[in-house]
Protein backbone atom coordinates (compact mmCIF):
# COMPACT_ATOMS: atom_id res chain seq x y z
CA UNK A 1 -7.81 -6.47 21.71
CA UNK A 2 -8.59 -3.41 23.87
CA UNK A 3 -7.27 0.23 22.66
CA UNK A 4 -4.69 0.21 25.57
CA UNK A 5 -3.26 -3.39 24.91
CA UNK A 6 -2.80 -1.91 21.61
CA UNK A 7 -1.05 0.81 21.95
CA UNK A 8 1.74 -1.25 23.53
CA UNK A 9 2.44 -2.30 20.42
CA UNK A 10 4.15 -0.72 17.36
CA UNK A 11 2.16 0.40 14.49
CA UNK A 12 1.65 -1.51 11.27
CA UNK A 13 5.02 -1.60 9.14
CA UNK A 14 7.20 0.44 11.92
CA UNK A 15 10.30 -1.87 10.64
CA UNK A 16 11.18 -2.46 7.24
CA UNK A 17 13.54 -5.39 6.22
CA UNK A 18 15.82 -4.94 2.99
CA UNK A 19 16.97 -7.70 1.26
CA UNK A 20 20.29 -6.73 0.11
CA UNK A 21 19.65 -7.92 -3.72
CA UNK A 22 16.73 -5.69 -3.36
CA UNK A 23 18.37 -2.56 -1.82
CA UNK A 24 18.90 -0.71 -4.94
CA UNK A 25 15.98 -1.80 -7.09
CA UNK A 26 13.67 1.06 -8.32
CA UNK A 27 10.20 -0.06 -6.73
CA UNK A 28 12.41 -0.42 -3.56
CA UNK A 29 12.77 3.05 -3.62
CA UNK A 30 9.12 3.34 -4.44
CA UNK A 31 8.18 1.97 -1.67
CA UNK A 32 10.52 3.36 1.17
CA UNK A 33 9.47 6.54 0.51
CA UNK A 34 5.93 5.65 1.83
CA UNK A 35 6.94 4.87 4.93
CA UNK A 36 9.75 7.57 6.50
CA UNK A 37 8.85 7.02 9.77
CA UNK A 38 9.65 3.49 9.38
CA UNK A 39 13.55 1.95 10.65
CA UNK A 40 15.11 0.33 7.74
CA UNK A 41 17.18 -2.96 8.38
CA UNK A 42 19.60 -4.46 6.02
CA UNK A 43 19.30 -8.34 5.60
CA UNK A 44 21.45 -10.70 3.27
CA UNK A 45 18.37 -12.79 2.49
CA UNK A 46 15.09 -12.55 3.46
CA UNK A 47 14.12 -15.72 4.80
CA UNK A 48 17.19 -14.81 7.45
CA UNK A 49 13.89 -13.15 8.70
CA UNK A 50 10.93 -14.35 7.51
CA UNK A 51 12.00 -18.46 8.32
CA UNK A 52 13.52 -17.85 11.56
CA UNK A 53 12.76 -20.25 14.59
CA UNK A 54 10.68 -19.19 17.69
CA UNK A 55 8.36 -16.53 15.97
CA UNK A 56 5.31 -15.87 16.97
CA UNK A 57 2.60 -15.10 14.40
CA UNK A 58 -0.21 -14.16 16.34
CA UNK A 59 1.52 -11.42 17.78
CA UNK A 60 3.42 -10.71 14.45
CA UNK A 61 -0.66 -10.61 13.28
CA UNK A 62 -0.91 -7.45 15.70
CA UNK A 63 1.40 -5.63 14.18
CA UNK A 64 3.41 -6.79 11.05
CA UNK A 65 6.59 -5.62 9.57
CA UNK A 66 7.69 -5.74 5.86
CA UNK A 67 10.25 -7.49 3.84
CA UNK A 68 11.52 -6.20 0.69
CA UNK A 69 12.75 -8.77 -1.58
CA UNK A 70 13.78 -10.47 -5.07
CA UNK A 71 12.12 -13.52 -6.15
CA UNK A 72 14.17 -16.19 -7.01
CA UNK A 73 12.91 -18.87 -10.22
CA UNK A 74 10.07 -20.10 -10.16
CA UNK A 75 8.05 -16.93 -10.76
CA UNK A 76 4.59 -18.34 -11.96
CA UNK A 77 3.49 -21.62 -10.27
CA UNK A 78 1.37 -24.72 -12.57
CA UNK A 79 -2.28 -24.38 -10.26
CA UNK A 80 -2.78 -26.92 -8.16
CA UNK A 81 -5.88 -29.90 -9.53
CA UNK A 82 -7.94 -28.72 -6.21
CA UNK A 83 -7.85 -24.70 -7.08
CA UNK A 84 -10.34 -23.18 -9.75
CA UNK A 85 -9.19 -23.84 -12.97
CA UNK A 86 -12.55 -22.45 -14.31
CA UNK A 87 -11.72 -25.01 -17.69
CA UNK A 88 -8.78 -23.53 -18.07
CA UNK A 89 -6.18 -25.94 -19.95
CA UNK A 90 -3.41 -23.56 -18.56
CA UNK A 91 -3.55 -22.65 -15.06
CA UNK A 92 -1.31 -20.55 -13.02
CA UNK A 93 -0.37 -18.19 -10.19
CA UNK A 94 2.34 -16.25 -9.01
CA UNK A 95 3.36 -14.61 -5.75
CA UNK A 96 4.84 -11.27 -5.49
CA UNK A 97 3.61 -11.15 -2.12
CA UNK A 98 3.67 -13.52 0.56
CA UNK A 99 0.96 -13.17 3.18
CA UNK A 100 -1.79 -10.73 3.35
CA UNK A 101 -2.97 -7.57 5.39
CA UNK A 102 -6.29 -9.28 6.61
CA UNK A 103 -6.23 -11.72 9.26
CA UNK A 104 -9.05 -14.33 8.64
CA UNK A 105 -8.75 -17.09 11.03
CA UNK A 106 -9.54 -19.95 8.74
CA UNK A 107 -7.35 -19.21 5.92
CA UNK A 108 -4.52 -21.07 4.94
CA UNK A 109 -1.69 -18.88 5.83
CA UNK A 110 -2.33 -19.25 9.14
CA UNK A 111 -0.42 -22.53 8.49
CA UNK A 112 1.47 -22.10 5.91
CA UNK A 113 4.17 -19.76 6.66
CA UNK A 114 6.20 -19.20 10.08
CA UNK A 115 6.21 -15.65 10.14
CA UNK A 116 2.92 -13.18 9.50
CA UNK A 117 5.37 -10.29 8.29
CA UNK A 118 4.23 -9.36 4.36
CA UNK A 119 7.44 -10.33 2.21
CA UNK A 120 7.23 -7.92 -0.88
CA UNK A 121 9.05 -8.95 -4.04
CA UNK A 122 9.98 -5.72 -5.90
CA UNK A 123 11.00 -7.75 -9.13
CA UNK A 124 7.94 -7.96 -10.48
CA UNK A 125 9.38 -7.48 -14.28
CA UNK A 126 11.36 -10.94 -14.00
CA UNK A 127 7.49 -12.20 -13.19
CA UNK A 128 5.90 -10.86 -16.13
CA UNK A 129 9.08 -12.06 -18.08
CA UNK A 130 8.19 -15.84 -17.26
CA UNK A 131 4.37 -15.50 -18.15
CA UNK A 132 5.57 -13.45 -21.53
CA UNK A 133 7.85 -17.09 -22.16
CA UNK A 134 4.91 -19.02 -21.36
CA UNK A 135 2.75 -17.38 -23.86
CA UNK A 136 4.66 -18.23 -26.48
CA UNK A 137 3.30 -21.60 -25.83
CA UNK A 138 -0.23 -21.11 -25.38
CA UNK A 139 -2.73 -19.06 -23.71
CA UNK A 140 -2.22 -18.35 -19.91
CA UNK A 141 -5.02 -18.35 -17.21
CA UNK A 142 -2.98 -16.62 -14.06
CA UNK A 143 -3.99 -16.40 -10.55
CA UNK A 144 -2.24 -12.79 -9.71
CA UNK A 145 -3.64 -12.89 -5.29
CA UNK A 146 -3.70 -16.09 -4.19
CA UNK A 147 -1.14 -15.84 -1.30
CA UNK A 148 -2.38 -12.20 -0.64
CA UNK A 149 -4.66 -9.52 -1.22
CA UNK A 150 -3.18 -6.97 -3.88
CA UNK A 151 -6.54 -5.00 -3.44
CA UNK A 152 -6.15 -4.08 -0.39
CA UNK A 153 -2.30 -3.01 -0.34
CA UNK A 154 -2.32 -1.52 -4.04
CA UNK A 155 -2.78 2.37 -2.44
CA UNK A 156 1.26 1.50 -0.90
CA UNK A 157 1.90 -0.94 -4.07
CA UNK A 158 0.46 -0.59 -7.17
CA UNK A 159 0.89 -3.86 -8.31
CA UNK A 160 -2.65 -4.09 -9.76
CA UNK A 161 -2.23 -1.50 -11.95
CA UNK A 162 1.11 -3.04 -13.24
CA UNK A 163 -0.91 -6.46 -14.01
CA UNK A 164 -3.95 -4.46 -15.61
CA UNK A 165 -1.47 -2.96 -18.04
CA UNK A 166 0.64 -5.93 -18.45
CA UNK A 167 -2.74 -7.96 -19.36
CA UNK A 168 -3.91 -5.11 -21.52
CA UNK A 169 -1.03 -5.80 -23.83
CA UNK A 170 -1.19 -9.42 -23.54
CA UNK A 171 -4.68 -10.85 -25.03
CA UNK A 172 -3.73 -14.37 -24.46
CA UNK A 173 -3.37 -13.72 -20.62
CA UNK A 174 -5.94 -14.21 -18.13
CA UNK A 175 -5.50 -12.49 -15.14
CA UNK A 176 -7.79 -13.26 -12.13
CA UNK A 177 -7.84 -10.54 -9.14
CA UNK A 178 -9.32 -12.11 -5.84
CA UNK A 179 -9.93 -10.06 -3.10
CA UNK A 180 -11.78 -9.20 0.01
CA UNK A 181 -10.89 -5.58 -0.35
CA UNK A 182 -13.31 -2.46 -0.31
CA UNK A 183 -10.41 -0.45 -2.63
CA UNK A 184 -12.05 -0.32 -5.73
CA UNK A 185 -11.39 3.43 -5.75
CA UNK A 186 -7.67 2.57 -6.93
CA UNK A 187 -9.24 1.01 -10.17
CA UNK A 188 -11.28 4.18 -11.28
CA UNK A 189 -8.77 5.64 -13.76
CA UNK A 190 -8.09 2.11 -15.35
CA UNK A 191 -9.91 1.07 -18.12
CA UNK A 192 -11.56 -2.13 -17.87
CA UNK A 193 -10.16 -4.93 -20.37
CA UNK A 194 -12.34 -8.77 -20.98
CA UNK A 195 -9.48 -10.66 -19.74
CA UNK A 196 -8.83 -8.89 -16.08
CA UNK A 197 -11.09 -10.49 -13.72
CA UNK A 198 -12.02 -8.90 -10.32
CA UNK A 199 -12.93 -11.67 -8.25
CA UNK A 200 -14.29 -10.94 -4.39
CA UNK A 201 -14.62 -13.38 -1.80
CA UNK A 202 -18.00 -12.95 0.26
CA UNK A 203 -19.36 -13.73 3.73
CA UNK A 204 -22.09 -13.53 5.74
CA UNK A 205 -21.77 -10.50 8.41
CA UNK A 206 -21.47 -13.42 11.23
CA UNK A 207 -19.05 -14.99 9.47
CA UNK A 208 -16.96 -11.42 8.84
CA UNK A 209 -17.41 -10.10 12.74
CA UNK A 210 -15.85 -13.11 14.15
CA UNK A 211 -13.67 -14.69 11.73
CA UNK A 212 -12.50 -12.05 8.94
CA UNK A 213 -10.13 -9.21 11.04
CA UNK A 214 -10.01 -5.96 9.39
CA UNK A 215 -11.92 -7.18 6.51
CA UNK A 216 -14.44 -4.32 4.91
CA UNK A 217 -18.61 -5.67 6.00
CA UNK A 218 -20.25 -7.86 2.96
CA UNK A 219 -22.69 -4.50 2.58
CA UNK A 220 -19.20 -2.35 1.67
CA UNK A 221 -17.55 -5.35 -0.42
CA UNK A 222 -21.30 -5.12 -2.13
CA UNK A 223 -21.12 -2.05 -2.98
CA UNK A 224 -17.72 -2.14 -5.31
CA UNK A 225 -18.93 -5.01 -7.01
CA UNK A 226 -21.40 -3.01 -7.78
CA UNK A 227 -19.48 -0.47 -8.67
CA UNK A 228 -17.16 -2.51 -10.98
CA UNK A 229 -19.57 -3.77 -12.57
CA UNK A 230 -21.63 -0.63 -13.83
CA UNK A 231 -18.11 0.24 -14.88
CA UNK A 232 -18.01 -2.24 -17.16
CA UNK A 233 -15.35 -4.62 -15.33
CA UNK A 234 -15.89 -8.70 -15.67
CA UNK A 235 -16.70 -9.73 -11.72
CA UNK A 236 -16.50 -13.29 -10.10
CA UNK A 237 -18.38 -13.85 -6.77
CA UNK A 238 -16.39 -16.39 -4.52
CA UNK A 239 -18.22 -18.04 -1.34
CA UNK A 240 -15.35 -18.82 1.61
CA UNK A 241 -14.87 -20.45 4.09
């Protein structure tokens, strides 16, 4: 898209869409006050908005909007027999985002939900409440950015450094990061801990140009592994599509 075609459009997160469950909730707050520019729209629910006919997600792709939300039960999700258990009796993930900033044409979203507008649940202590119940069982391998890439939107979020801490106090818990992101810089000031995995997804440059939008160059995503690892962080390397 040419620079005049875009500036037709509005920029990234111009509209913000509040769940009204989620209107007075403390990361709510948090996260408002990133974005003042931004007009804020009260919804009862938010698939009013995010599962509403006629959308179009391309366009939607150009320029998305935010939902603020709370997650309803189920919080963590049983891992599905054709994901990467890694041998892992107990496999999970959760979502406390639903769709992601890049815009890689093969991925999955693409198909999987109606709208490309990030919904953002801002409950994420009723999350780590269900993985807490499910340690009491046995130990927990979770998936934390599966539906999204927390990498990439922690500098607005902060999410990963919620799940760091949370796993820090949690031995039994496994937490797997995956990401495409070139934000390592966020992770500096955290200490790294044996059972927080930073996982990035790598692809050839002709691969990245054509197919990955917005997506940092495999010579940048390079560089943070290598950075994560001299800082002593466990890494996995993950080859897509």
């Amino acid at each position: 898209m040419n620079s005049l075609a875009k500036n037709l459009y509005n920029p990234y997160f111009s509209h913000i869409y509040i769940e009204k469950d989620a209107k007075n909730h403390p990361k709510t707050r948090e996260i408002l006050a990133q974005f003042p520019g931004a007009q804020n729209i009260d919804i009862n629910h938010y698939k009013d908005v995010f599962n509403r006919g006629h959308q179009n997600y391309a366009l939607q792709k150009v320029t998305p909007n935010l939902i603020l939300a709370i997650k309803k039960p189920p919080y963590v999700y049983e891992g599905a027999p054709v994901c990467q258990d890694f041998g892992n009796q107990h496999f999970y993930y959760s979502s406390s985002v639903m769709n992601c900033f890049y815009d890689c044409e093969y991925c999955y979203l693409q198909g999987m939900y109606p709208s490309a507008n990030l919904v953002i649940f801002v409950n994420l202590e009723d999350i780590f409440h269900e993985a807490e119940n499910l340690l009491k069982s046995y130990p927990v391998y979770l998936c934390i950015s599966y539906d999204t890439d927390l990498l990439a939107l922690e500098n607005r979020l902060g999410y990963v450094k919620e799940w760091h801490g949370f796993a820090g106090s949690h031995p039994d818990l496994t937490i797997e990061l995956r990401t495409k992101s070139a934000n390592f810089h966020v992770l500096n000031h955290l200490k790294p801990i044996n059972n927080f995995i930073l996982a990035w997804t790598l692809t050839p440059d002709s691969i990245q140009k054509t197919y990955e939008h917005h997506t940092p160059a495999l010579n940048v995503r390079l560089e943070c592994i290598k950075k994560a690892i001299t800082k002593g962080y466990t890494v996995r390397l993950c080859f897509d599509p």
